[in-house]
C-alpha atoms as a PDB file:
ATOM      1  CA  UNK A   1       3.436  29.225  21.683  1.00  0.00           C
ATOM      2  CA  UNK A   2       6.528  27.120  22.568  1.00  0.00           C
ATOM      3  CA  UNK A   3       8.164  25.207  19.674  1.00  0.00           C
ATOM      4  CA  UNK A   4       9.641  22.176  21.039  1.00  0.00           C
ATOM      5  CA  UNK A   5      12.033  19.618  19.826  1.00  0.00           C
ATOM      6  CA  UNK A   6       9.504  17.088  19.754  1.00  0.00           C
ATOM      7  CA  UNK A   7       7.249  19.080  18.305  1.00  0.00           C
ATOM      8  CA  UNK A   8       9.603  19.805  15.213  1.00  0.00           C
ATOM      9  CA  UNK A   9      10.575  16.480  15.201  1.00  0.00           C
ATOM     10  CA  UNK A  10       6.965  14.851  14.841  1.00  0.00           C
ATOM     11  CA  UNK A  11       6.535  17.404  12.012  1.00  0.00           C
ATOM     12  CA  UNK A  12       9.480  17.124  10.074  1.00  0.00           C
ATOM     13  CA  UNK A  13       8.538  12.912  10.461  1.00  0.00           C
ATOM     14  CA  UNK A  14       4.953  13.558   9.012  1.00  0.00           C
ATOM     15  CA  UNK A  15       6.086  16.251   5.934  1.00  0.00           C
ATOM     16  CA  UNK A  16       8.738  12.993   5.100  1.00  0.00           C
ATOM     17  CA  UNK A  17       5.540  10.250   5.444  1.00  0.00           C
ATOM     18  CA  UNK A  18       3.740  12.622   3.006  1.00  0.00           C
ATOM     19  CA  UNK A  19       6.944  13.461   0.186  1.00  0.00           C
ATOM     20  CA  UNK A  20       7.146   9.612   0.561  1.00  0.00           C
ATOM     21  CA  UNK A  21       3.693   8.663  -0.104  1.00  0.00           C
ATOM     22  CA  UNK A  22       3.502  11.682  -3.333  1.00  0.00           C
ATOM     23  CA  UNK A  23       6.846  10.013  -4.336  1.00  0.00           C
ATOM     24  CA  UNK A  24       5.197   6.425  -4.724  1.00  0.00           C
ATOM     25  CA  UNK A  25       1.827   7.841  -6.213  1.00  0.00           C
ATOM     26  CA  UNK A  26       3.676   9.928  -9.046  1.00  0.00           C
ATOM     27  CA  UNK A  27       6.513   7.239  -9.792  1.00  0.00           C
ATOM     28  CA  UNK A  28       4.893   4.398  -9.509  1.00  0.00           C
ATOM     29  CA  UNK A  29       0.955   4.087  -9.819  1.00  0.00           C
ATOM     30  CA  UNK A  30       0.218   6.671 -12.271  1.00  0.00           C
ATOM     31  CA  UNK A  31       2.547   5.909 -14.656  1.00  0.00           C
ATOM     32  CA  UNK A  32       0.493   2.589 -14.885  1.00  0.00           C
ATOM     33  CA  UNK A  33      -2.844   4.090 -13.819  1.00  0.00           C
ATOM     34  CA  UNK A  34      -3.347   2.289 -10.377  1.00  0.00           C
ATOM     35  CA  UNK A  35      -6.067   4.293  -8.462  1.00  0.00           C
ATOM     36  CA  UNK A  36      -4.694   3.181  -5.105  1.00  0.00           C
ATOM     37  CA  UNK A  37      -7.791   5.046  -3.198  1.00  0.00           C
ATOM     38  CA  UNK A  38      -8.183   8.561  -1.629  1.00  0.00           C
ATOM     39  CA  UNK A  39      -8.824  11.869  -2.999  1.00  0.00           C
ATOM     40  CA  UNK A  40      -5.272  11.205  -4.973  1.00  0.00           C
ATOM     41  CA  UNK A  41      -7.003   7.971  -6.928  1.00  0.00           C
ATOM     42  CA  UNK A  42     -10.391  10.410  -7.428  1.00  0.00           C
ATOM     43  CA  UNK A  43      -7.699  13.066  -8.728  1.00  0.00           C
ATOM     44  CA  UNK A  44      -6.026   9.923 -11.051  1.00  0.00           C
ATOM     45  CA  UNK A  45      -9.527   9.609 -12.646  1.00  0.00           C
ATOM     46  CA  UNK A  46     -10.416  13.567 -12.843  1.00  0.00           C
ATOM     47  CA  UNK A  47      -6.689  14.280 -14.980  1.00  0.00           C
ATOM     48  CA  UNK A  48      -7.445  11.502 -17.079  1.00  0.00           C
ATOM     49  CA  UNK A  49     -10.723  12.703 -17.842  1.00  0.00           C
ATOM     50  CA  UNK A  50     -10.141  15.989 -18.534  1.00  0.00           C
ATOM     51  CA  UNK A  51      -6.571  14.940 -20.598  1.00  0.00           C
ATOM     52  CA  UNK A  52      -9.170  13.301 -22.938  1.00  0.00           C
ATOM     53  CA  UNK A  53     -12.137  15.397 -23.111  1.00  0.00           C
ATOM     54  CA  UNK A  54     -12.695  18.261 -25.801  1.00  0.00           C
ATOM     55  CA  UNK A  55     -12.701  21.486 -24.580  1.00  0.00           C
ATOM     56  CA  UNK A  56     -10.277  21.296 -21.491  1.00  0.00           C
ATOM     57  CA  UNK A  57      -7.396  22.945 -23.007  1.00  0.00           C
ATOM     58  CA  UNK A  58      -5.336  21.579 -19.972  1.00  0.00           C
ATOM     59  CA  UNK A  59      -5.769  18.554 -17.899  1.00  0.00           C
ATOM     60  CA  UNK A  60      -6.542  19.275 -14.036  1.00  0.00           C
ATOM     61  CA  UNK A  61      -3.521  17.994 -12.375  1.00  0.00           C
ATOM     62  CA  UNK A  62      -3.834  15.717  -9.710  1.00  0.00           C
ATOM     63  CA  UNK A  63      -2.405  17.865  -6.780  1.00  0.00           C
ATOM     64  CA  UNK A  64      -5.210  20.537  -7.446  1.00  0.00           C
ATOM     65  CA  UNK A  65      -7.554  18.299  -6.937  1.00  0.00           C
ATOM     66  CA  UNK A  66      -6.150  17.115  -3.963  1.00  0.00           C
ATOM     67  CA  UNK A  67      -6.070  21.066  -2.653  1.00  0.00           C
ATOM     68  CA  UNK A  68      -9.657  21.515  -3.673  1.00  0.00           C
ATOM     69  CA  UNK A  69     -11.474  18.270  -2.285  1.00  0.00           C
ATOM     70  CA  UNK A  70     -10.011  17.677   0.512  1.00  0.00           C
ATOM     71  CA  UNK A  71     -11.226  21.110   2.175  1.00  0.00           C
ATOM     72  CA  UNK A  72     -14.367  20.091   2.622  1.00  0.00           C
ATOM     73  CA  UNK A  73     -13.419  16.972   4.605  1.00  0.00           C
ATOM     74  CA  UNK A  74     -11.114  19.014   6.765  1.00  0.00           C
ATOM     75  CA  UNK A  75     -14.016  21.378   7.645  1.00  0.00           C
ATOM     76  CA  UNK A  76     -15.418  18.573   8.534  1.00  0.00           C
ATOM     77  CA  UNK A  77     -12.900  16.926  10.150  1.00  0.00           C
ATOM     78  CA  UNK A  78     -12.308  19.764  12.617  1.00  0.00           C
ATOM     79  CA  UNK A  79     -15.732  19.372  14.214  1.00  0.00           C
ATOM     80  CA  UNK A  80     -14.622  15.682  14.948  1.00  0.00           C
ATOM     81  CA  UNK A  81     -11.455  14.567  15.230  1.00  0.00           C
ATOM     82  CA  UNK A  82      -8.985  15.609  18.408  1.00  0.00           C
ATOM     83  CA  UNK A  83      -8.013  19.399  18.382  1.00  0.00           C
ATOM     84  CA  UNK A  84      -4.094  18.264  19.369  1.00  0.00           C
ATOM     85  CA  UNK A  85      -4.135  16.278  16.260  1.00  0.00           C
ATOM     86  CA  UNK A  86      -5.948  18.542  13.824  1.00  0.00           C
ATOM     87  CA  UNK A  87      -2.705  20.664  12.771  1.00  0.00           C
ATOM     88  CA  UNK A  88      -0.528  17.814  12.464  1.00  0.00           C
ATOM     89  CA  UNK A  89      -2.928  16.596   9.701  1.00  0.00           C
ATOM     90  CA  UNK A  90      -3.232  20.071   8.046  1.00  0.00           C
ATOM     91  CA  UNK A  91       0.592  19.509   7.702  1.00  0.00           C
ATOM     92  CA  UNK A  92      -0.310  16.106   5.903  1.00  0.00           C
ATOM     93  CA  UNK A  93      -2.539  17.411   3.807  1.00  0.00           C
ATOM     94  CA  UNK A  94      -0.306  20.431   2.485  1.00  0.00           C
ATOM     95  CA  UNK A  95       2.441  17.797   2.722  1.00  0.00           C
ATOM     96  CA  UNK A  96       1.502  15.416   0.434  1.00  0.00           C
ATOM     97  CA  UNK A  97      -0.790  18.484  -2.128  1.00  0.00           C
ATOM     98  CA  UNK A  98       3.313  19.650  -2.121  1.00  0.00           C
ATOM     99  CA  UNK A  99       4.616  16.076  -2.978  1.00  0.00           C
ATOM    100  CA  UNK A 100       1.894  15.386  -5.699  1.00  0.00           C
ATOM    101  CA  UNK A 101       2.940  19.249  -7.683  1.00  0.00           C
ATOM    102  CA  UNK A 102       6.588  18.413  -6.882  1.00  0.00           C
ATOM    103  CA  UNK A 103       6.716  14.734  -8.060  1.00  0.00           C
ATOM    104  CA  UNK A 104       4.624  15.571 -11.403  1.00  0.00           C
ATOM    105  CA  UNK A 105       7.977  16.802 -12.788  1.00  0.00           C
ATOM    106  CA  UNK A 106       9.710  13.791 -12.112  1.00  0.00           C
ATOM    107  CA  UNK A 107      11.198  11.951 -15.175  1.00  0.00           C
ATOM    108  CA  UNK A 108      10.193   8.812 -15.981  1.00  0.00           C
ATOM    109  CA  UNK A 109      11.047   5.930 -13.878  1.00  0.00           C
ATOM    110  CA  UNK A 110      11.401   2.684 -15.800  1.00  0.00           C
ATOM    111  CA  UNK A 111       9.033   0.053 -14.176  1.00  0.00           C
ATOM    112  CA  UNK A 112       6.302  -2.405 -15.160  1.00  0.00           C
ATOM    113  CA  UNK A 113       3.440  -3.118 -13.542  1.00  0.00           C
ATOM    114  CA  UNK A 114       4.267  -5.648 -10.583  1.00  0.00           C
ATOM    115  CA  UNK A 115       7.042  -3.644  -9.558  1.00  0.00           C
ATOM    116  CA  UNK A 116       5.808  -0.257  -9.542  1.00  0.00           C
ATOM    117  CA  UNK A 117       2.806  -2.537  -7.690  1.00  0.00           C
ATOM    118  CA  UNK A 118       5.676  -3.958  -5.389  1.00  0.00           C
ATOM    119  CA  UNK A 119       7.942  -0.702  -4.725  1.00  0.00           C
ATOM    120  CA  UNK A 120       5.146   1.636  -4.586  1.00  0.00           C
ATOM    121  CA  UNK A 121       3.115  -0.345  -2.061  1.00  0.00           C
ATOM    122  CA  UNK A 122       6.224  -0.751   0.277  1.00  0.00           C
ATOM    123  CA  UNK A 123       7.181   3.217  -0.006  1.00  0.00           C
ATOM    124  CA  UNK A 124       3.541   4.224   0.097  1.00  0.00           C
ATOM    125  CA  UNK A 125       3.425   1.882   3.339  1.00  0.00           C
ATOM    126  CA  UNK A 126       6.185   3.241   4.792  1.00  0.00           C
ATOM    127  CA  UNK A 127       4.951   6.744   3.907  1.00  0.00           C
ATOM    128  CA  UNK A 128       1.705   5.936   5.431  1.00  0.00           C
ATOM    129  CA  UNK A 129       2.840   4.581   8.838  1.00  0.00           C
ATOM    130  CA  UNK A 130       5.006   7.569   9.599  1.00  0.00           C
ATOM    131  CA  UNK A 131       2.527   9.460   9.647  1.00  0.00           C
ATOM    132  CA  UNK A 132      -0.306   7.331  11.473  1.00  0.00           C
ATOM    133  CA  UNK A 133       1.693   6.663  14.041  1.00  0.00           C
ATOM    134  CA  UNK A 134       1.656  10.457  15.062  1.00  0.00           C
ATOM    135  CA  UNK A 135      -1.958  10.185  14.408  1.00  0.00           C
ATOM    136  CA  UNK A 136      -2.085  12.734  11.668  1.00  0.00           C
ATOM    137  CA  UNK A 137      -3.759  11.889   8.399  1.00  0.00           C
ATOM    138  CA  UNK A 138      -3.086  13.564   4.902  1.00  0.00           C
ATOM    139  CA  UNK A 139      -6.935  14.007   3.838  1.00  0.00           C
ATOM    140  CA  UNK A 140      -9.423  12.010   1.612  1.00  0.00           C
ATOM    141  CA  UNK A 141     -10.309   8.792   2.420  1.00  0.00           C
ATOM    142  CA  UNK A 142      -7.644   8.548   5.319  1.00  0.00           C
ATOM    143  CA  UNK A 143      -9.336  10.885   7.226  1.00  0.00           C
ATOM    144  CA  UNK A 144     -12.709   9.700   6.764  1.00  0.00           C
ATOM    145  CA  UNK A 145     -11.003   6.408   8.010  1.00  0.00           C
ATOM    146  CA  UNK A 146      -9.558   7.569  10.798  1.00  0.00           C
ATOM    147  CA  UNK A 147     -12.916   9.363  11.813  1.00  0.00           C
ATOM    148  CA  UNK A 148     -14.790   5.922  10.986  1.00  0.00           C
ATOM    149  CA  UNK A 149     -11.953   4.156  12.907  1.00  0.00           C
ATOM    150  CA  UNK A 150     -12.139   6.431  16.050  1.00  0.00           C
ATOM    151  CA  UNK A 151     -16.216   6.390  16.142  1.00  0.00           C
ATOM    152  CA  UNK A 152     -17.351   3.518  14.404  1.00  0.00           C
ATOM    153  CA  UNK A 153     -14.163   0.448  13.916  1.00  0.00           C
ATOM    154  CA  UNK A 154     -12.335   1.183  17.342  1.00  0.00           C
ATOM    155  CA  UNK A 155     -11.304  -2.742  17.411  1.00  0.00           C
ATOM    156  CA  UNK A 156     -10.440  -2.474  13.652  1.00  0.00           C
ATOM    157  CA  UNK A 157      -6.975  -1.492  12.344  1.00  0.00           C
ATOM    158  CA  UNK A 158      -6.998   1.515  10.775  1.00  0.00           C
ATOM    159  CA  UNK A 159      -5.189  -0.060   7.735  1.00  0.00           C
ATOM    160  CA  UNK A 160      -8.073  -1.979   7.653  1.00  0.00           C
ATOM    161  CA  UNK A 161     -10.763   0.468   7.848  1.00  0.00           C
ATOM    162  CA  UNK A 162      -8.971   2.604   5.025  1.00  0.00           C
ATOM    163  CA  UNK A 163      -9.003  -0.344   3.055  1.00  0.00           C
ATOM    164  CA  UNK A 164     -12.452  -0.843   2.880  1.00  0.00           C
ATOM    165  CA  UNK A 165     -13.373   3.168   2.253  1.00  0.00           C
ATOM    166  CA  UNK A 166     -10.509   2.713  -0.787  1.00  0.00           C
ATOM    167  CA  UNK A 167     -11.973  -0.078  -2.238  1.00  0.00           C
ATOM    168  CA  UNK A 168     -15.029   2.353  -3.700  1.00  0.00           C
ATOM    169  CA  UNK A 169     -12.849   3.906  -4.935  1.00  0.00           C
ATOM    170  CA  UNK A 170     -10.616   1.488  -6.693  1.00  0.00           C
ATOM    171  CA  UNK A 171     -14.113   0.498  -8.194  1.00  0.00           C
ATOM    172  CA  UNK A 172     -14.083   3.693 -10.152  1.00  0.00           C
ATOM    173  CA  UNK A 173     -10.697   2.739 -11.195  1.00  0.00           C
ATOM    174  CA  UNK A 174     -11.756  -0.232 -12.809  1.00  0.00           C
ATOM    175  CA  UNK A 175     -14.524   1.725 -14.980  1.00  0.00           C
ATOM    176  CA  UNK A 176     -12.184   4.398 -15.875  1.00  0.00           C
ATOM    177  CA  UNK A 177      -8.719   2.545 -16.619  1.00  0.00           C
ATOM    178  CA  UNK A 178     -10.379  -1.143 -16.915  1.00  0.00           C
ATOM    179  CA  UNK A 179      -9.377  -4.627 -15.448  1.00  0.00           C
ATOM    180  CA  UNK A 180      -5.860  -5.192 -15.665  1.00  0.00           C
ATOM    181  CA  UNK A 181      -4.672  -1.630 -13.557  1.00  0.00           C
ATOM    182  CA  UNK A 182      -7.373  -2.133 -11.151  1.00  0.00           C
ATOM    183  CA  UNK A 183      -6.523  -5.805 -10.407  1.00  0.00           C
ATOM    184  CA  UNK A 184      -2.577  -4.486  -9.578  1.00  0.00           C
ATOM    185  CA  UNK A 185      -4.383  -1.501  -7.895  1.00  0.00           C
ATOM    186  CA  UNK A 186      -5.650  -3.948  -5.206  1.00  0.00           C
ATOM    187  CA  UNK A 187      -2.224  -5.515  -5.130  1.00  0.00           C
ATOM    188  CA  UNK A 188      -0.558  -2.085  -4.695  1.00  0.00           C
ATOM    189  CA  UNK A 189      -3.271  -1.587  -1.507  1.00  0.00           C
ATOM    190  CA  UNK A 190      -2.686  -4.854   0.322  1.00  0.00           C
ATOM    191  CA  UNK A 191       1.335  -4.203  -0.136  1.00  0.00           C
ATOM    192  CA  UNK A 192       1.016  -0.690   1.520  1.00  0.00           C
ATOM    193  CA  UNK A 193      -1.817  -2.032   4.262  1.00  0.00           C
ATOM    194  CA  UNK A 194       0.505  -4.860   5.359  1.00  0.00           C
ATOM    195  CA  UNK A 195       3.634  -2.502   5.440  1.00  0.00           C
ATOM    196  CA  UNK A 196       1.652   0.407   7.295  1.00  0.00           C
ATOM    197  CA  UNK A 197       0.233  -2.345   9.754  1.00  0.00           C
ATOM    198  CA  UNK A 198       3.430  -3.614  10.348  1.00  0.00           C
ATOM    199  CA  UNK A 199       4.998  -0.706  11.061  1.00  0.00           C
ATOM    200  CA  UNK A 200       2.433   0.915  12.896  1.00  0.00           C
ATOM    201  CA  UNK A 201       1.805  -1.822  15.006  1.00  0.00           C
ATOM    202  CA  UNK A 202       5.244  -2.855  15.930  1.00  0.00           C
ATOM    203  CA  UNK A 203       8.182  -4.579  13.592  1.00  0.00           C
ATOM    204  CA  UNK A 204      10.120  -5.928  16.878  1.00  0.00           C
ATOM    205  CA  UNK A 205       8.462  -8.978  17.462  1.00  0.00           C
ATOM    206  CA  UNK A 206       9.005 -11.091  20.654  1.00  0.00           C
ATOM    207  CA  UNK A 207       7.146 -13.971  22.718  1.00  0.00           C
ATOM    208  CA  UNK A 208       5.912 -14.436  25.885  1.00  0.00           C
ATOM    209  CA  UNK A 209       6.200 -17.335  28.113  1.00  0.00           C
ATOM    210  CA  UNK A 210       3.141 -18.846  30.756  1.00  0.00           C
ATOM    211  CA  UNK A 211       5.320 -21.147  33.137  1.00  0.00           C
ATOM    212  CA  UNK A 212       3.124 -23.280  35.519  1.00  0.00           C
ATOM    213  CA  UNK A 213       5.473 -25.684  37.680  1.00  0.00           C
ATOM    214  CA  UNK A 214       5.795 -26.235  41.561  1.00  0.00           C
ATOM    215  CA  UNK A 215       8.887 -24.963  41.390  1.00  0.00           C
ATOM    216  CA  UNK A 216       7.644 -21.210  40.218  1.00  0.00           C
ATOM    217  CA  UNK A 217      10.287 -19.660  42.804  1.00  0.00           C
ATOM    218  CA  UNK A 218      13.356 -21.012  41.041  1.00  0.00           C
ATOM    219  CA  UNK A 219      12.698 -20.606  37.381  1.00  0.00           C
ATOM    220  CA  UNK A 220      11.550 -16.852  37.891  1.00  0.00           C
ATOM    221  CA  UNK A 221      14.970 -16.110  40.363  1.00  0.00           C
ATOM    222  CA  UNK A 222      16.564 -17.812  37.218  1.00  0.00           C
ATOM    223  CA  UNK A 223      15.315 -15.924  34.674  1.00  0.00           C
ATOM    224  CA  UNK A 224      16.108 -12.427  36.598  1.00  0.00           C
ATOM    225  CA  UNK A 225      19.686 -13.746  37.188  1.00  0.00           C
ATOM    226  CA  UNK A 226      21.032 -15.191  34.026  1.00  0.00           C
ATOM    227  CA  UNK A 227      18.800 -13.831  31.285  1.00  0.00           C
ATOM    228  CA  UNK A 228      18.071 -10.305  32.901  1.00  0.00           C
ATOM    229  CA  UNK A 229      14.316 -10.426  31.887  1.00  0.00           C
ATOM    230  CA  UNK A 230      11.420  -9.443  34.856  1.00  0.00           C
ATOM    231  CA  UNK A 231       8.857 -12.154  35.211  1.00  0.00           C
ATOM    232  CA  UNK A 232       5.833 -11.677  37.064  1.00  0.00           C
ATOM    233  CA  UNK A 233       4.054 -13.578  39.035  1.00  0.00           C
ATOM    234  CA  UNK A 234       0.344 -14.405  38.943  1.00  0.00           C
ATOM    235  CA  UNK A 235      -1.274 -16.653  41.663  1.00  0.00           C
ATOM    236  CA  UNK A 236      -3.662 -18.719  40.306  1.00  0.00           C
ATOM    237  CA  UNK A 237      -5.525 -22.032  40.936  1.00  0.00           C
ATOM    238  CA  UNK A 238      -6.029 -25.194  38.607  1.00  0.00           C
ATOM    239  CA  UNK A 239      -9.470 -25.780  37.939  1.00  0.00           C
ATOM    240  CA  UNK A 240      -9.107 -29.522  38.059  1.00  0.00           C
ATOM    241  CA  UNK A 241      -6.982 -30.348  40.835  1.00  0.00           C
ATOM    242  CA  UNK A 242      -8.313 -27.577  43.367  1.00  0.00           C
ATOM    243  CA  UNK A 243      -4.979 -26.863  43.831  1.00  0.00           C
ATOM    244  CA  UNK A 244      -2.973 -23.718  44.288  1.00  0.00           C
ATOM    245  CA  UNK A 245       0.052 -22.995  41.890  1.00  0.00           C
ATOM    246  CA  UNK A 246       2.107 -19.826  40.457  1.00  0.00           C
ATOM    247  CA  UNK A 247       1.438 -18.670  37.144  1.00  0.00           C
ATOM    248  CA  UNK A 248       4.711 -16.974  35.953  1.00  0.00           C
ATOM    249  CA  UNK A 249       4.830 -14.726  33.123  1.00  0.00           C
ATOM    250  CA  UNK A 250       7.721 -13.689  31.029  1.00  0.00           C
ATOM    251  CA  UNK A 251       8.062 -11.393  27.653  1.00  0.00           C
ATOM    252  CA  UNK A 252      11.161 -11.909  25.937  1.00  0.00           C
ATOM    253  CA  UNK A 253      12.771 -11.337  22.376  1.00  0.00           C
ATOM    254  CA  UNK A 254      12.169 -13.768  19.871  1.00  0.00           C
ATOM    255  CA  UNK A 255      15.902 -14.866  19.669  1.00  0.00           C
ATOM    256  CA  UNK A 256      15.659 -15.445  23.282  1.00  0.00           C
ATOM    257  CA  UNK A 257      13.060 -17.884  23.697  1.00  0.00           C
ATOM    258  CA  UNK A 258      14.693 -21.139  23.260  1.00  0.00           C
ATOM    259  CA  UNK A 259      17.111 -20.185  26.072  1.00  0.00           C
ATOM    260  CA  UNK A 260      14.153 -19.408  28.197  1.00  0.00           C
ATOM    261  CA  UNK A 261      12.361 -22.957  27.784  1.00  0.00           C
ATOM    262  CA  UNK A 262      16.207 -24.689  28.400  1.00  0.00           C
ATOM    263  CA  UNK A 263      16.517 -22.865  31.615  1.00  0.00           C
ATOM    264  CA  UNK A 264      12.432 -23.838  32.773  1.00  0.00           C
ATOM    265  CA  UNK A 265      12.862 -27.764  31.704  1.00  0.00           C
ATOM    266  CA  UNK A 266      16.358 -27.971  33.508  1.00  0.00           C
ATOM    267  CA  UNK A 267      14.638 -26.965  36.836  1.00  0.00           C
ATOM    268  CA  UNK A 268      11.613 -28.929  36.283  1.00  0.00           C
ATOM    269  CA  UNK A 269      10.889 -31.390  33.278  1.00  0.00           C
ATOM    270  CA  UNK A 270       7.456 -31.663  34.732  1.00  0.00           C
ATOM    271  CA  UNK A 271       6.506 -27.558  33.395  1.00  0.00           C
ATOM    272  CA  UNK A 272       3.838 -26.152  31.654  1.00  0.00           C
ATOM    273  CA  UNK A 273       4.904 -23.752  29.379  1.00  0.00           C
ATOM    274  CA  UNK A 274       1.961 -21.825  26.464  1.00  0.00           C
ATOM    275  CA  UNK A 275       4.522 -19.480  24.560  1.00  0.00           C
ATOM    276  CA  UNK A 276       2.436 -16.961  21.914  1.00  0.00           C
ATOM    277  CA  UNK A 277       3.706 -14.164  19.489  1.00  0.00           C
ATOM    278  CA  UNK A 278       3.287 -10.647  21.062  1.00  0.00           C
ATOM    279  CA  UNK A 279       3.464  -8.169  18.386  1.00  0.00           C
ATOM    280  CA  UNK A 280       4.908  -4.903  20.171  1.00  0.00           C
ATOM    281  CA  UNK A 281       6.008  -4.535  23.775  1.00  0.00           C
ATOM    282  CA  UNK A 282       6.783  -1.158  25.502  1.00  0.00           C
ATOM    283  CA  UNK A 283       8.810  -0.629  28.348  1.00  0.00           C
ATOM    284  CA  UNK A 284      11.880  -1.129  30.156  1.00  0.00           C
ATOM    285  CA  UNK A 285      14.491  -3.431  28.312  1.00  0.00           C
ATOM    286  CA  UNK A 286      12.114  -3.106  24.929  1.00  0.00           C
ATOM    287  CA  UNK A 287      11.118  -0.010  23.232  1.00  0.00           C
ATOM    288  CA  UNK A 288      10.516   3.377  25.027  1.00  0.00           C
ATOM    289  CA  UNK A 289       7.221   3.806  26.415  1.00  0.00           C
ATOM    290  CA  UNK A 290       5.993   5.979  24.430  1.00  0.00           C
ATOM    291  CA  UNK A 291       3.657   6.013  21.041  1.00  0.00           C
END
């Protein structure tokens, strides 16, 4: 089978979500025993069990557990989810099993507990959304998300959806490590869910325009000549006045959106412009087309 470029690339992206997620885990929320979720948060609860149980001459570290429980989900997960996208989340899984061995070594990293909450939400985020967005998963309770979100939650982020299966488990946080880490474990969730969404779903942020005047013709041959932005056109008829008018719509950068409603009101004061947020756009003169 062909390696391509691509191919390595999309990798190389999801071993770096996974080091990046085991990096914030290790540093930050075990140190101050924040079960974040997933088979890593069961694994949180298992070592500190085991640390401080008689007979267990060693603790069960948390990456072993992550090796040993999430097997059973990826047997599972091979009946159900995509077959293109199955090895890219083996490579998560082994990814982040690497990251959470690695990381145990680290040395301590000097935090308390709102910014290990703070920093380890944003890198877990980060972490997380690389590797979503090649629709690869690194086991536990992300891929039983991303199987609930593909069967079950289509309509629902699947931020969201992991959310709710992590809160369960957060639950057992707050019986094994009490109040206080489990109330900055729920912090340390919505930091990461915002960041992942975020990311995931599109950081550039830009606006599109509805213009409705009789002078449609103008403003759009405007708008392709001085601001270099398509418009399209959309012939439609008001339901009041029986009338028919052009609908023109435009998608534009943020930044650019004042100059767009100066050039519409200096051909006709008379316009009705609706401007609303668009969260990602795709396509010539925005990002590449591509996910």
């Amino acid at each position: 089978m062909k390696i391509t470029k691509k191919a390595t690339m999309d990798y190389l992206t999801i071993i770096l979500g996974a080091f990046l997620l085991g990096f914030a885990i290790m540093a930050f929320w075990v140190p101050h025993n924040m079960v974040t979720g997933g088979i890593s948060g069961l694994a949180m609860i298992i070592f500190h069990y085991t640390e401080m149980a008689a007979g267990f001459e060693f603790p069960i570290p948390i990456w072993l557990t992550n090796l040993v429980l999430n097997f059973p989900l990826f047997v599972l997960g091979y009946k159900i989810m995509p077959r293109e996208y199955f090895p890219r989340s083996i490579c998560g899984y082994i990814s982040l099993t690497a990251a959470l061995n690695v990381f145990q070594f680290l040395p301590e990293i000097p935090s308390d507990p709102v910014s290990a909450t703070v920093f380890g939400g944003v890198v877990a985020g980060v972490g997380m959304s690389l590797i979503l967005r090649l629709r690869a998963t690194t086991g536990g309770s992300t891929l039983i998300a991303a199987i609930l979100q593909r069967w079950v939650f289509p309509h629902i982020s699947l931020a969201k959806v992991l959310f709710g299966v992590d809160t369960a488990i957060v639950l057992l946080g707050l019986y094994a490590f009490g109040l206080i880490p489990a109330m900055y474990a729920v912090m340390a969730i919505y930091v990461a869910t915002k960041v992942t969404d975020a990311i995931v779903e599109g950081l550039k942020f830009s606006k599109a325009a509805f213009v409705i005047s009789q002078k449609a013709d103008e403003i759009g041959n405007k708008i392709i000549e001085q601001m270099d932005r398509g418009v399209t056109e959309i012939f439609s008829r008001g339901k009041f006045t029986k009338k028919d008018q052009n609908l023109l719509l435009c998608v534009v950068p943020a930044k650019e959106m004042v100059a767009l409603k100066e050039l519409v009101y200096a051909i006709d004061e008379d316009a009705f412009v609706i401007v609303t947020d668009v969260r990602e756009v795709l396509g010539n003169g925005f990002q590449p087309g591509k996910v």
